[in-house]
C-alpha atoms as a PDB file:
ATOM      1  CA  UNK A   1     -13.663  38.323  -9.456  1.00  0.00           C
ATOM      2  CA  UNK A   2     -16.870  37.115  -7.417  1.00  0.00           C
ATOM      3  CA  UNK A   3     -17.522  34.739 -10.436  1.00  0.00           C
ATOM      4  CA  UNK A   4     -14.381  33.059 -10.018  1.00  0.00           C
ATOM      5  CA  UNK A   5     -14.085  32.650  -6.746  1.00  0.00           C
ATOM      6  CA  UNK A   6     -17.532  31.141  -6.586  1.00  0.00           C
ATOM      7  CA  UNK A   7     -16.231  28.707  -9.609  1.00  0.00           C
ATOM      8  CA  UNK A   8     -13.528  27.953  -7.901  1.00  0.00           C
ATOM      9  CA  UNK A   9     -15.283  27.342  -4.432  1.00  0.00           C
ATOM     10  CA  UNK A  10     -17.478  24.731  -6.486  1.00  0.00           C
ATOM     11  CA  UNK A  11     -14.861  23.011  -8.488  1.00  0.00           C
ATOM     12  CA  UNK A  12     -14.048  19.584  -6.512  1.00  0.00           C
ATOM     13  CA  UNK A  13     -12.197  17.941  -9.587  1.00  0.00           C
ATOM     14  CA  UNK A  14      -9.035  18.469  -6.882  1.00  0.00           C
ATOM     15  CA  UNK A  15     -11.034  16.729  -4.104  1.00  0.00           C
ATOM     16  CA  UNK A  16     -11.132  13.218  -5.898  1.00  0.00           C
ATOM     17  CA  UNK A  17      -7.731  13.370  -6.828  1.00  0.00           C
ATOM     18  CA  UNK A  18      -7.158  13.815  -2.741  1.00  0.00           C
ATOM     19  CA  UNK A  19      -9.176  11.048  -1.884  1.00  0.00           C
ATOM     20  CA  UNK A  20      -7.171   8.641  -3.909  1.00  0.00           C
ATOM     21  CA  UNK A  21      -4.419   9.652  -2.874  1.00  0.00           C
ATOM     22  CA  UNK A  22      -5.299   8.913   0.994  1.00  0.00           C
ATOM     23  CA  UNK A  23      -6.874   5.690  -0.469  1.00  0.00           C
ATOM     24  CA  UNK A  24      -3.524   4.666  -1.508  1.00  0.00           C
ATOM     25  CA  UNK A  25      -1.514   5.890   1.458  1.00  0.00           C
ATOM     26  CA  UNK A  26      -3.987   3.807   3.465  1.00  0.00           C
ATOM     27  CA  UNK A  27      -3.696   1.224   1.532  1.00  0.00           C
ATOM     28  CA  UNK A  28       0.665   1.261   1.666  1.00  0.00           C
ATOM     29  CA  UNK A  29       0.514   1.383   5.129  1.00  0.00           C
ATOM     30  CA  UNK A  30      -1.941  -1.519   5.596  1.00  0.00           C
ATOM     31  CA  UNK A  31       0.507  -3.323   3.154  1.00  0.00           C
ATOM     32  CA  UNK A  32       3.391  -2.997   5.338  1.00  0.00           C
ATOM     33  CA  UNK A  33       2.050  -3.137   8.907  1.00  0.00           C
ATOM     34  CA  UNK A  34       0.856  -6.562   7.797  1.00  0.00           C
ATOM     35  CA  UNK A  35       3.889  -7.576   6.369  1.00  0.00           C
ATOM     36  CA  UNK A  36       5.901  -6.164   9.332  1.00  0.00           C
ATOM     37  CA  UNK A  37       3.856  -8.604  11.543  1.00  0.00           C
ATOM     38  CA  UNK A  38       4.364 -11.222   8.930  1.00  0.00           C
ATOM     39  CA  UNK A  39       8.008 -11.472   8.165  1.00  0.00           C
ATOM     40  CA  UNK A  40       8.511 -13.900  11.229  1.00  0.00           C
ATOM     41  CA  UNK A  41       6.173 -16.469   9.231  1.00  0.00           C
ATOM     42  CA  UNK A  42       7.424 -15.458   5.418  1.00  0.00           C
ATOM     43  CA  UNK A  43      11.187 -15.633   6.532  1.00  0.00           C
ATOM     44  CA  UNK A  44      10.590 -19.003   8.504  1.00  0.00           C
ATOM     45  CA  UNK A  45       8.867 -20.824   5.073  1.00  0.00           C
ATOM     46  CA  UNK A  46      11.229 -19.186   2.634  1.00  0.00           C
ATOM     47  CA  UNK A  47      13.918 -21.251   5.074  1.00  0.00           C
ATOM     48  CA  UNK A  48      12.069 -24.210   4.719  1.00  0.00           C
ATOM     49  CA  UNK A  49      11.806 -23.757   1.000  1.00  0.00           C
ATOM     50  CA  UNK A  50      15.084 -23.330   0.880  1.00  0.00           C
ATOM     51  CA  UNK A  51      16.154 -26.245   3.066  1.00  0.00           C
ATOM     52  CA  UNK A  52      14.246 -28.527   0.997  1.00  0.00           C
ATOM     53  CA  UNK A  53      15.340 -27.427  -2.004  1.00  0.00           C
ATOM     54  CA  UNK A  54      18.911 -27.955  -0.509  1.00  0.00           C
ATOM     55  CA  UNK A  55      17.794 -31.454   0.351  1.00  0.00           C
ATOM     56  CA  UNK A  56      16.624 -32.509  -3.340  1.00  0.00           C
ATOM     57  CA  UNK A  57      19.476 -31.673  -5.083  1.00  0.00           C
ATOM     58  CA  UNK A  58      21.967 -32.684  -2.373  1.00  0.00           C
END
């Protein structure tokens, strides 16, 4: 029983998995605190876009 709790205690296969996973949850929230600050700006140009597109084919 000692041996495998001492494998077990040394096993970090499950650590790395862990990491990445914070990594990525990091990551998605970066993603959408920036875009939450963005979407003034992206919703403004996608009008423009849109507008001008309007404009050439009117």
């Amino acid at each position: 029983m000692t041996k495998f709790i001492s494998r077990f205690a040394k096993d970090e296969s499950g650590a790395t998995a862990i990491e990445y996973g914070l990594i990525a949850a990091l990551v998605a929230v970066a993603l959408i605190t920036v875009l939450g600050t963005m979407s003034g700006q992206l919703e403004a140009t996608f009008k423009k876009v849109e507008t001008k597109l309007i404009e050439a084919n009117g």
